[in-house]
PDB file of N, CA and C in Angstrom:
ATOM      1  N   UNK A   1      15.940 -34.526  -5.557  1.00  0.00           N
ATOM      2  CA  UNK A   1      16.477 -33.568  -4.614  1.00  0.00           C
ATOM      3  C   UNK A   1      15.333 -32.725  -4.042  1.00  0.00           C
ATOM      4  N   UNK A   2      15.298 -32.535  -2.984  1.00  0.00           N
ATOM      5  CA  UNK A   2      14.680 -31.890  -2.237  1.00  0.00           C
ATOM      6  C   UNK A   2      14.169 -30.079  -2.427  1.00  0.00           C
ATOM      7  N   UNK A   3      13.298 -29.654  -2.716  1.00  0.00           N
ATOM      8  CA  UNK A   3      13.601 -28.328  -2.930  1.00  0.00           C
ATOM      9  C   UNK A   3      13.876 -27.365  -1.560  1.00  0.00           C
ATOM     10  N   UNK A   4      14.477 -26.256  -1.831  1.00  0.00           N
ATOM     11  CA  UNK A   4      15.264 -25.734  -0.601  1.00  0.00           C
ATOM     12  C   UNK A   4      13.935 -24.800  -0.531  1.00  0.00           C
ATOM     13  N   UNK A   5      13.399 -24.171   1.209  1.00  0.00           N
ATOM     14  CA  UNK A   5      12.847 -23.384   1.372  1.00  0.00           C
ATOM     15  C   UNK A   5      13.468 -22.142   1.648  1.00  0.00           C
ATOM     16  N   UNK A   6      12.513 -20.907   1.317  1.00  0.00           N
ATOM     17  CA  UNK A   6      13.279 -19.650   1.024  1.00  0.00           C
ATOM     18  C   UNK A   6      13.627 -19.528   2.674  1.00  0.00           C
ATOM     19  N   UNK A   7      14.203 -18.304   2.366  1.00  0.00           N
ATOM     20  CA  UNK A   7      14.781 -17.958   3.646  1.00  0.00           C
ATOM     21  C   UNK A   7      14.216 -16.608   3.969  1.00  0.00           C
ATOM     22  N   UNK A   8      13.859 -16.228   5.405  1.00  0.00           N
ATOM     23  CA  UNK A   8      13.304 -15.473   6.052  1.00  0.00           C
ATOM     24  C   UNK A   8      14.177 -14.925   6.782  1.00  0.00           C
ATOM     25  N   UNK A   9      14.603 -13.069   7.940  1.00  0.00           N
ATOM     26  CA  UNK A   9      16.249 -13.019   8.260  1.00  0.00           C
ATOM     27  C   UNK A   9      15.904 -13.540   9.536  1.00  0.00           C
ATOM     28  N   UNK A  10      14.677 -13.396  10.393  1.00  0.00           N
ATOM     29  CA  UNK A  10      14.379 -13.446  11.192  1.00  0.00           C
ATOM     30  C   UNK A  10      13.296 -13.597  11.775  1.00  0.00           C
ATOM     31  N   UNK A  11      13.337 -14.854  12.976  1.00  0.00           N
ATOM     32  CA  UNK A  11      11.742 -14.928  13.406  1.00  0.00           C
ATOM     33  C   UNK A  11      11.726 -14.921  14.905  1.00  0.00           C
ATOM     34  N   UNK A  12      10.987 -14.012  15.188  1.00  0.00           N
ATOM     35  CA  UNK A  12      11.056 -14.285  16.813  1.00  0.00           C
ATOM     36  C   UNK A  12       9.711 -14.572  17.355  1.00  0.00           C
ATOM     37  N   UNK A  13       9.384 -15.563  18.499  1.00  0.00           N
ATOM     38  CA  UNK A  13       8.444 -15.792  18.835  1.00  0.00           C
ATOM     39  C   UNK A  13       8.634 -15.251  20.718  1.00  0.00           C
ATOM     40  N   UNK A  14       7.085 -14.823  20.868  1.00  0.00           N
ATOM     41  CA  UNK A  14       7.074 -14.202  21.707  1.00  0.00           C
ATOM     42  C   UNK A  14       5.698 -14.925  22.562  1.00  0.00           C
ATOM     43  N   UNK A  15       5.967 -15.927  23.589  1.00  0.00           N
ATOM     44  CA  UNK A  15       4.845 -16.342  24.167  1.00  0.00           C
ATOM     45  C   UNK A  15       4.130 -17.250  23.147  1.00  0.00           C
ATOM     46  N   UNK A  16       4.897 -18.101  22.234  1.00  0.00           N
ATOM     47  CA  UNK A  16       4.124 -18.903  21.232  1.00  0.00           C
ATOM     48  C   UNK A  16       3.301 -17.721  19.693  1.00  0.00           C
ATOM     49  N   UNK A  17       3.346 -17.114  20.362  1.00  0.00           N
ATOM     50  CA  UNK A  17       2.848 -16.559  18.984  1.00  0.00           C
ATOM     51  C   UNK A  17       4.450 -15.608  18.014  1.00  0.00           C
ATOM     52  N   UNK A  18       4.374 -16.134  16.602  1.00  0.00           N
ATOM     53  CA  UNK A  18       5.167 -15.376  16.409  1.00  0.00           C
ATOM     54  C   UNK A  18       5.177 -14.288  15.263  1.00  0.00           C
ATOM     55  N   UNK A  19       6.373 -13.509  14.978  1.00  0.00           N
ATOM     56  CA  UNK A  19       6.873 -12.797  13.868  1.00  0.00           C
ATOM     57  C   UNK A  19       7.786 -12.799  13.153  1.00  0.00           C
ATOM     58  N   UNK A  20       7.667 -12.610  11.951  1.00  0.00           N
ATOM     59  CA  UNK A  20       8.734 -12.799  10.685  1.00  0.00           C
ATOM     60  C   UNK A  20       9.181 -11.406  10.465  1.00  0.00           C
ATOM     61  N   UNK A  21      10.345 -11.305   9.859  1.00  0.00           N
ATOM     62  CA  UNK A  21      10.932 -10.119   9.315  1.00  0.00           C
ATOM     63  C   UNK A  21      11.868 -10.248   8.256  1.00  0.00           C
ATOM     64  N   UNK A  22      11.922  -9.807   7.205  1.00  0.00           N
ATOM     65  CA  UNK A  22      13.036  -9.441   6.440  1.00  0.00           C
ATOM     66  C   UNK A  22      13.412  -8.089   6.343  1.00  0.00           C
ATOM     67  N   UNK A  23      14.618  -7.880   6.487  1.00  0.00           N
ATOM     68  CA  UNK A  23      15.426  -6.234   6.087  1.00  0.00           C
ATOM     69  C   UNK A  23      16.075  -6.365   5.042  1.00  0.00           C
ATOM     70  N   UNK A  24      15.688  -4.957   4.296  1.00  0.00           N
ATOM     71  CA  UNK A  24      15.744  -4.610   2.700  1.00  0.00           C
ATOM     72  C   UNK A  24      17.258  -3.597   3.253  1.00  0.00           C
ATOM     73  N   UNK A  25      17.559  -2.964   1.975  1.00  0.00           N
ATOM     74  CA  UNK A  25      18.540  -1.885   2.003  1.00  0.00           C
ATOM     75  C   UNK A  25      17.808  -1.181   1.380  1.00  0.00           C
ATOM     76  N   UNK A  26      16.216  -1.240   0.593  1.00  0.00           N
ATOM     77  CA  UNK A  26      16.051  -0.172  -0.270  1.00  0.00           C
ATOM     78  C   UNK A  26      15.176   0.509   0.293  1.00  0.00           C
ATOM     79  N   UNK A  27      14.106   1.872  -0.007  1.00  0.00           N
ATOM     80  CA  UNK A  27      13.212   2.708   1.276  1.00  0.00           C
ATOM     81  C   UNK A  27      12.238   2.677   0.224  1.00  0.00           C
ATOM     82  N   UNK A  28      11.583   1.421  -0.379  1.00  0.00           N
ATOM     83  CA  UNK A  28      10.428   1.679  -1.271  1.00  0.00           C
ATOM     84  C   UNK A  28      10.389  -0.166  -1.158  1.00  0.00           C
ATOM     85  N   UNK A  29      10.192  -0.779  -0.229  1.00  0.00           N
ATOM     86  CA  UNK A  29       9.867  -2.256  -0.758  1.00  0.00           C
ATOM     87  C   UNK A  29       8.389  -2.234  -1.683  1.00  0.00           C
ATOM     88  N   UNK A  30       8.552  -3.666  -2.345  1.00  0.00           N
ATOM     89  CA  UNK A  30       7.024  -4.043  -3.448  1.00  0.00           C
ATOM     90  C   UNK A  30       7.015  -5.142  -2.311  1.00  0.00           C
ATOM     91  N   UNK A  31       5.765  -5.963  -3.249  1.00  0.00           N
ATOM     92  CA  UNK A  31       5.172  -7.348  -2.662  1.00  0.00           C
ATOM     93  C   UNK A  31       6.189  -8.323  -3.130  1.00  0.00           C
ATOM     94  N   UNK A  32       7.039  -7.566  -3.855  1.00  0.00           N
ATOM     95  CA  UNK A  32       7.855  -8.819  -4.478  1.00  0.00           C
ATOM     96  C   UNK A  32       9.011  -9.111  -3.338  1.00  0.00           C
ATOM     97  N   UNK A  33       9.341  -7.759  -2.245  1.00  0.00           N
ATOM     98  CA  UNK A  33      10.263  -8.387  -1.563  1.00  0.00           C
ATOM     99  C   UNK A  33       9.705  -9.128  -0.241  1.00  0.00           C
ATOM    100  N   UNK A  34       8.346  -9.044   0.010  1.00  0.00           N
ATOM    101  CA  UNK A  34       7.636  -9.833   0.701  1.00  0.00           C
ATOM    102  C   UNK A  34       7.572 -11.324   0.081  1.00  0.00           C
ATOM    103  N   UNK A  35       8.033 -11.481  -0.554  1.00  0.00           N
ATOM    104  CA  UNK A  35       7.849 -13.307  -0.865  1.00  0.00           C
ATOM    105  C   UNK A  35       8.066 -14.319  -0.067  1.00  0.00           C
ATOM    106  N   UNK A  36       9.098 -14.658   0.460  1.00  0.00           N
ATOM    107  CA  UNK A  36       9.440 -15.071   1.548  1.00  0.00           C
ATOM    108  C   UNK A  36       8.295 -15.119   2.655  1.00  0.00           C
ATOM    109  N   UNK A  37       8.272 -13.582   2.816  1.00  0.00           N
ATOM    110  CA  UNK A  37       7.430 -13.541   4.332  1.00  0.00           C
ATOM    111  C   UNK A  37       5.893 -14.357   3.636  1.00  0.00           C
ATOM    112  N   UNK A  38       5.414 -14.027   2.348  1.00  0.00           N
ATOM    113  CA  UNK A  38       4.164 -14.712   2.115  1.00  0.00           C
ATOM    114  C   UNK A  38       4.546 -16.547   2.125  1.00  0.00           C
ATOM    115  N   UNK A  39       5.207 -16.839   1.735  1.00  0.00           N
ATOM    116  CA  UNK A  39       5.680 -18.287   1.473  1.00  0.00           C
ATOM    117  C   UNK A  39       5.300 -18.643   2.831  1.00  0.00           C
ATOM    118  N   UNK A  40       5.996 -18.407   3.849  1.00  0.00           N
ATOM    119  CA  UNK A  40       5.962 -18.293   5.568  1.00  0.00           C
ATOM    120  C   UNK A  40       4.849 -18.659   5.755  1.00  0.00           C
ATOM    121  N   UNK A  41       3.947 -17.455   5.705  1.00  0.00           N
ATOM    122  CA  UNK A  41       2.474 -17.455   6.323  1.00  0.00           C
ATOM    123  C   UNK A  41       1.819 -18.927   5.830  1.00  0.00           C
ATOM    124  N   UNK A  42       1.971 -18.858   4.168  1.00  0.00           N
ATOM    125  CA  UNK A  42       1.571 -20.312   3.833  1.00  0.00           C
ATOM    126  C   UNK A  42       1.379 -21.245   4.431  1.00  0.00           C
ATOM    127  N   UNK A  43       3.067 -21.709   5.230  1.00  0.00           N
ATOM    128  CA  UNK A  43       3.248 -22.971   5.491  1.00  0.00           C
ATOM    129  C   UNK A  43       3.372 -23.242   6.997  1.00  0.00           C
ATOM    130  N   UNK A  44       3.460 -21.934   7.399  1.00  0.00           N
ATOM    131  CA  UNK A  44       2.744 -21.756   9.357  1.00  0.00           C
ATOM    132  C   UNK A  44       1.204 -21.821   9.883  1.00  0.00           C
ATOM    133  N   UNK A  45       0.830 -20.774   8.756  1.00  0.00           N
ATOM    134  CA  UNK A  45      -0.821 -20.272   9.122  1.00  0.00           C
ATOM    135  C   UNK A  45      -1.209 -19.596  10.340  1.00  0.00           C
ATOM    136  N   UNK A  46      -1.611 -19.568  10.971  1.00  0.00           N
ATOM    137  CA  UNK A  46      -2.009 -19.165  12.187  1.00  0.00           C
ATOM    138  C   UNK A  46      -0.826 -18.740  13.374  1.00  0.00           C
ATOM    139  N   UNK A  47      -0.071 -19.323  13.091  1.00  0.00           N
ATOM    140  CA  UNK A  47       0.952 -19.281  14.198  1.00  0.00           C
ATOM    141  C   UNK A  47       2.071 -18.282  13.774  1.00  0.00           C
ATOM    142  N   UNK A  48       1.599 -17.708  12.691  1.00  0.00           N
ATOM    143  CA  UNK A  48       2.747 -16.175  11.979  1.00  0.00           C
ATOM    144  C   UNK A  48       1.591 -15.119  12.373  1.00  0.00           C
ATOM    145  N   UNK A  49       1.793 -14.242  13.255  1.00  0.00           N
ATOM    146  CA  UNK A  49       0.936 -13.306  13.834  1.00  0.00           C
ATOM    147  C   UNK A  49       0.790 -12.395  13.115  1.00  0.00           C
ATOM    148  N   UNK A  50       2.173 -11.507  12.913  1.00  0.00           N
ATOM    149  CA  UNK A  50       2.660 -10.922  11.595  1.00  0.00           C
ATOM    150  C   UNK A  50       4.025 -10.774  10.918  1.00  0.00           C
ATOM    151  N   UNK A  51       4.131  -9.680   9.798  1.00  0.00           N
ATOM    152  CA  UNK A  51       5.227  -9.649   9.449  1.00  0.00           C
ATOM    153  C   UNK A  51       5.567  -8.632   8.731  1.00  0.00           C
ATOM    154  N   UNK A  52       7.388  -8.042   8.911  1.00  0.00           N
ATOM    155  CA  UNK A  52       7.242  -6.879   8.643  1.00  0.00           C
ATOM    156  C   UNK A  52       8.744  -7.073   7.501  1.00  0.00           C
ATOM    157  N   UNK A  53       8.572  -6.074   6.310  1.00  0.00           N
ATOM    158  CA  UNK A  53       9.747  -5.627   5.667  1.00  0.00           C
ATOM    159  C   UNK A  53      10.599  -4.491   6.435  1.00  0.00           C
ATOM    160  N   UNK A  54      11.731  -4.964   6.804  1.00  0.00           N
ATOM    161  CA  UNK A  54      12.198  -3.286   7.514  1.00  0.00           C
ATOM    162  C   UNK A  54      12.780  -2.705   6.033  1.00  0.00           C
ATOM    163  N   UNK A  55      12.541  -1.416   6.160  1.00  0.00           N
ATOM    164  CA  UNK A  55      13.636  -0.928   5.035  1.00  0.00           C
ATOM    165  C   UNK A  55      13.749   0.394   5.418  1.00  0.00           C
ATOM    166  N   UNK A  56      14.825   1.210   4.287  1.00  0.00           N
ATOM    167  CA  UNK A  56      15.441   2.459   5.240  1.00  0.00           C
ATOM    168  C   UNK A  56      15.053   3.749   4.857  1.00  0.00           C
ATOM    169  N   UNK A  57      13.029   3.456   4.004  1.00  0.00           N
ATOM    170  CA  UNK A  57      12.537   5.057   3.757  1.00  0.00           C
ATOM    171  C   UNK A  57      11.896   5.254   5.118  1.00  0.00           C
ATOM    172  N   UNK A  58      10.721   6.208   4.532  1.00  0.00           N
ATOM    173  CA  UNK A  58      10.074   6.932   5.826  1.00  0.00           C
ATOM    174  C   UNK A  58       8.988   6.772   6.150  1.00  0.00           C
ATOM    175  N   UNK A  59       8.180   5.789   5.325  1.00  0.00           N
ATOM    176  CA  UNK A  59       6.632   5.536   5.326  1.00  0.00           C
ATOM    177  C   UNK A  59       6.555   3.898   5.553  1.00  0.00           C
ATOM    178  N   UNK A  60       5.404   3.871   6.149  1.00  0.00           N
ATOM    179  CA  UNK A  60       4.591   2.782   7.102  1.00  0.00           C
ATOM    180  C   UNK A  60       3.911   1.858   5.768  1.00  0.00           C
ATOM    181  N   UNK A  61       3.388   0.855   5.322  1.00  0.00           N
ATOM    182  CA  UNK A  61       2.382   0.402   4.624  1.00  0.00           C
ATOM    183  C   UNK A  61       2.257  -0.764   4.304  1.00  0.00           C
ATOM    184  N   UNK A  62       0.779  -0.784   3.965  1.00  0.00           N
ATOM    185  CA  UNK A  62       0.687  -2.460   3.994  1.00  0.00           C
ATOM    186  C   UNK A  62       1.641  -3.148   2.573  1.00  0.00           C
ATOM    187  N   UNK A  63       1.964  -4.499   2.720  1.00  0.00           N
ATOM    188  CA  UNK A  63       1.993  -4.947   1.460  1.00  0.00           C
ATOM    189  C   UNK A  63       1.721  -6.173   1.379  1.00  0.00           C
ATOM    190  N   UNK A  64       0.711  -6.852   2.063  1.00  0.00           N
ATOM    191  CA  UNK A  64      -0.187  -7.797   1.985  1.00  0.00           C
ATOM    192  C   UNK A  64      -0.687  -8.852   3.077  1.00  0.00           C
ATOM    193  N   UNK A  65      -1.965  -9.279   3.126  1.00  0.00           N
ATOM    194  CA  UNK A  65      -2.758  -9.063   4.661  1.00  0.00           C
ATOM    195  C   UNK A  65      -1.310 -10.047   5.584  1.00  0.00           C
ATOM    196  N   UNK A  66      -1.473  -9.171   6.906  1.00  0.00           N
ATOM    197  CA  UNK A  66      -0.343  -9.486   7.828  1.00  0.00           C
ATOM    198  C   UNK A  66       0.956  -9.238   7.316  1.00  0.00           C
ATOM    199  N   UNK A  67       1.408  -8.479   6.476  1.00  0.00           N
ATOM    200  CA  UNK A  67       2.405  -7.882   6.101  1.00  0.00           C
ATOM    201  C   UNK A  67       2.703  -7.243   6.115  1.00  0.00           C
ATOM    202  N   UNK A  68       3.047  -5.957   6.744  1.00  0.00           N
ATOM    203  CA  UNK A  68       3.954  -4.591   6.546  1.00  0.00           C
ATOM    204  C   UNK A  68       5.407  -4.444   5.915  1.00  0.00           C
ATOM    205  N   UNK A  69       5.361  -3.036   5.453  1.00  0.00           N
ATOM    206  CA  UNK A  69       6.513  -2.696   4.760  1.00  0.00           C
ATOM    207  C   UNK A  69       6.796  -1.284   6.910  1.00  0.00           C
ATOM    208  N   UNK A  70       7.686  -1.239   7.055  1.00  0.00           N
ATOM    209  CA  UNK A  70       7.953  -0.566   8.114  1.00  0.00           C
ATOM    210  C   UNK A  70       9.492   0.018   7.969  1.00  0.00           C
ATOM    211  N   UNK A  71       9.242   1.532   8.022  1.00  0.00           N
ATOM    212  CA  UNK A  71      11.281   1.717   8.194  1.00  0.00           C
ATOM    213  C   UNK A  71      11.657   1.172  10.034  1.00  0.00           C
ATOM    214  N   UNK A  72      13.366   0.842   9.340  1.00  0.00           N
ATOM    215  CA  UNK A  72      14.278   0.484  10.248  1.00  0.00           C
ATOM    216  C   UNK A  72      14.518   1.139  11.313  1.00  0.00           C
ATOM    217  N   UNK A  73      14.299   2.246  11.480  1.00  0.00           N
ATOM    218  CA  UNK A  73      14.676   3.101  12.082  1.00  0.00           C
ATOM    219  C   UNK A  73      13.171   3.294  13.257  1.00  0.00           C
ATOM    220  N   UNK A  74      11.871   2.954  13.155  1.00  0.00           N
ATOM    221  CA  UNK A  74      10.951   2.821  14.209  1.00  0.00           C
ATOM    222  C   UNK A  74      11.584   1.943  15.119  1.00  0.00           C
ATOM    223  N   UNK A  75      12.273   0.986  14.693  1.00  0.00           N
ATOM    224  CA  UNK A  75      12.696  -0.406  15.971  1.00  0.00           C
ATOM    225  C   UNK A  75      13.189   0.441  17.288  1.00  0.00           C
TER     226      UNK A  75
END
């Protein structure tokens, strides 16, 4: 059997280059809820520009290269 790849909520590409996103419910993401988005980068490379955790605190930050943690509420 095939193994299933994770799931990402959303990717939008803009002019060929694109971005990943997952939205949390919690306002403190880790690297652990970036998994997904790292798995991604893996198996795209170059063509994942970046990528962001939305979630619903108040602070900006990295959580690993081309990764942001970002609240929901900047969109």
């Amino acid at each position: 059997m095939a193994e299933k790849s994770p799931k990402v909520d959303l990717i939008v590409d803009v002019n060929g280059t694109r971005y990943a996103m997952e939205v949390k419910a919690g306002s403190r993401p880790t690297a652990a809820d970036a998994k997904h988005l790292k798995w991604l980068h893996r198996e795209i490379g170059n063509d994942l520009e970046l990528s962001l955790v939305l979630h619903t605190g108040g602070d900006s930050f990295q959580l690993d290269d081309k990764i942001w943690a970002v609240p929901i509420d900047l969109l």
